[in-house]
Each structure stands twice: as structure tokens, then as C-alpha cells.
C-alpha atoms as a PDB file:
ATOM      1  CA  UNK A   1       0.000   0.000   0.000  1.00  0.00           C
ATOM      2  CA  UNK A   2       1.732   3.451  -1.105  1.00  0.00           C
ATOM      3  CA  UNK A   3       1.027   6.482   1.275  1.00  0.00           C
ATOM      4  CA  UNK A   4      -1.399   8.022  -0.718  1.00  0.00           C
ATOM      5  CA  UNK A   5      -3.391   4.774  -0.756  1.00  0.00           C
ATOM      6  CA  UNK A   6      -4.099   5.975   2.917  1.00  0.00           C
ATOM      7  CA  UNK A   7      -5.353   8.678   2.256  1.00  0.00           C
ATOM      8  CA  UNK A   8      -7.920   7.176   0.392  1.00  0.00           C
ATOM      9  CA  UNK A   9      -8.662   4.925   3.166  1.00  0.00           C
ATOM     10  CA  UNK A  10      -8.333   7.497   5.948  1.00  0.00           C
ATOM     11  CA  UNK A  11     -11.386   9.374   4.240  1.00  0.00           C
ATOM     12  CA  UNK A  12     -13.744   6.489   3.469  1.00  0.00           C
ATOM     13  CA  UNK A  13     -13.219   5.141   7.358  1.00  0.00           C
ATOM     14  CA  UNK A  14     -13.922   8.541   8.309  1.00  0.00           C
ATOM     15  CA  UNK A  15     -16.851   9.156   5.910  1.00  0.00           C
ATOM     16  CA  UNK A  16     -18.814   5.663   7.012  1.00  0.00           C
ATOM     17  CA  UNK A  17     -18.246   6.871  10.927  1.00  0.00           C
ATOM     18  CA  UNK A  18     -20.024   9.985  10.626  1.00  0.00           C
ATOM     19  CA  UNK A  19     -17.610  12.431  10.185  1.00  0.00           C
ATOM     20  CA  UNK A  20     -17.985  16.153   9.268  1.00  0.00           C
ATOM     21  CA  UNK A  21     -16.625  16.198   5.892  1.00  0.00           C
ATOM     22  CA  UNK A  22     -14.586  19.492   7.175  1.00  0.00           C
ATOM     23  CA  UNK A  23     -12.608  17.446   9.563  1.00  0.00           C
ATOM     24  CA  UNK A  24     -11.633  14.646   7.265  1.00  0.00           C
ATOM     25  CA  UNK A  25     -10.673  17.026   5.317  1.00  0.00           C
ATOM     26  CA  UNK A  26      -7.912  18.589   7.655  1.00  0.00           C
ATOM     27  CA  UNK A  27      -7.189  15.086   8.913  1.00  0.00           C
ATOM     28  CA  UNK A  28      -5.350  13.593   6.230  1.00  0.00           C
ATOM     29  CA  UNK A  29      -4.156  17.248   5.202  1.00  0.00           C
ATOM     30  CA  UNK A  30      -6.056  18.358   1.829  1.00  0.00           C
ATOM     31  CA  UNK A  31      -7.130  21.984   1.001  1.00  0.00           C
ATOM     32  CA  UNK A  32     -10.604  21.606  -0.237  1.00  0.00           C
ATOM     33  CA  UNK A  33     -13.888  19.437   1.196  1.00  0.00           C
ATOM     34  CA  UNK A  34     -14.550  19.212  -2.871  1.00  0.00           C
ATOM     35  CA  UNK A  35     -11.760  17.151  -3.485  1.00  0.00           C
ATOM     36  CA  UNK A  36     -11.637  15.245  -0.065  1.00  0.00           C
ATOM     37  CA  UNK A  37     -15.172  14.345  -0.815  1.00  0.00           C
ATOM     38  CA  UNK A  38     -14.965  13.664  -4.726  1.00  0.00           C
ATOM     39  CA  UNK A  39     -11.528  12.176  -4.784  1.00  0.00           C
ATOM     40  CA  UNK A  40     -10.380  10.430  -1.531  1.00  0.00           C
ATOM     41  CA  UNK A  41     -13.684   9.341  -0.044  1.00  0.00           C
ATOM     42  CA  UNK A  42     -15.066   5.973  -1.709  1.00  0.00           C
ATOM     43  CA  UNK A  43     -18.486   4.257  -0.528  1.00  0.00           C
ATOM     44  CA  UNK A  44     -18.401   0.853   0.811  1.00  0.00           C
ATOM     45  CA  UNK A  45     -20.538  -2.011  -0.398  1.00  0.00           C
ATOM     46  CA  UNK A  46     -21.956  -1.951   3.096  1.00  0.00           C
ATOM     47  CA  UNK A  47     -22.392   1.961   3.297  1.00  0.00           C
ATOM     48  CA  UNK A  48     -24.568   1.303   0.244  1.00  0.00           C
ATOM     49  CA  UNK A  49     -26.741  -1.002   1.475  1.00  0.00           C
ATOM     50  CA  UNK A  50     -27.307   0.629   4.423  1.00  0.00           C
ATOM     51  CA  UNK A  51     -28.572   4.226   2.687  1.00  0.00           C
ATOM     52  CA  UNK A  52     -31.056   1.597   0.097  1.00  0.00           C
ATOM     53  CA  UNK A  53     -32.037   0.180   3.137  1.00  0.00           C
ATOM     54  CA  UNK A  54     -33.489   3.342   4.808  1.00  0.00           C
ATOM     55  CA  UNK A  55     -34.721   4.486   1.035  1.00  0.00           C
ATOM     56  CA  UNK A  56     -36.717   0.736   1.248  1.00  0.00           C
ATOM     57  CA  UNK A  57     -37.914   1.764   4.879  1.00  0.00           C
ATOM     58  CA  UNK A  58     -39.559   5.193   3.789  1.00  0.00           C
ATOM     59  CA  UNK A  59     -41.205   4.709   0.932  1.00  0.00           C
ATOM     60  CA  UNK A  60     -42.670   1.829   2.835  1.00  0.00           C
ATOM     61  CA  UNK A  61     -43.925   4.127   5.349  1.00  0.00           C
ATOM     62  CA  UNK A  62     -44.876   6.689   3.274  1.00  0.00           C
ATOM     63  CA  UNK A  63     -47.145   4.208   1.001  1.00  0.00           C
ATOM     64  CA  UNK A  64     -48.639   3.187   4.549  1.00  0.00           C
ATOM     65  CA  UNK A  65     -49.745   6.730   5.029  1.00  0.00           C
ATOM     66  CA  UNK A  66     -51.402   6.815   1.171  1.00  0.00           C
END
């Protein structure tokens, strides 16, 4: 794994714990949210799943409510 590789990883941790996307950006030293978000932060299979899984949870509420 090179250094910048950790980068990478450093920002998607950080991004799947909850993190302000201003303080991953300072943490592994970049100058812009924009690129922290668009370049070094990646979405994990399981991060995925989770967001489709709340979608799937309201618009089964919401067709309750119809």
C-alpha cells in the first residue's frame, strides 16, 4: 500500500463513521472538502446497502400513510 493509498482509506473510514466532511478534510491534510469528498472518499458495499435500506424503509412508510 503506497502512502497516498491511505489517504484514500483514511477518508472512506472517516466518511462511514459519521464524520464532518470538514474534519476529514484537515485530517489527512487536503485543502478543499470538494476534493476530499470527490476524490479520496469511496463508498463501501456496506455503506450502500445501508442508505437503500433506509430508502426501502420510507417509501414503505410513506405508502402506509397513502
Amino acid at each position: 500500500m503506497r502512502l497516498h493509498d491511505t489517504r484514500h482509506g483514511c477518508a472512506t473510514i472517516l466518511f462511514a463513521a459519521g464524520v464532518a466532511p470538514r474534519v476529514m478534510m484537515e485530517i489527512p491534510g487536503r485543502s478543499q472538502v470538494a476534493v476530499t469528498m470527490n476524490v479520496y472518499t469511496h463508498v463501501s458495499e456496506e455503506t450502500r446497502r445501508e442508505a437503500l435500506g433506509h430508502m426501502d424503509r420510507l417509501l414503505k412508510r410513506r405508502r402506509k400513510t397513502d
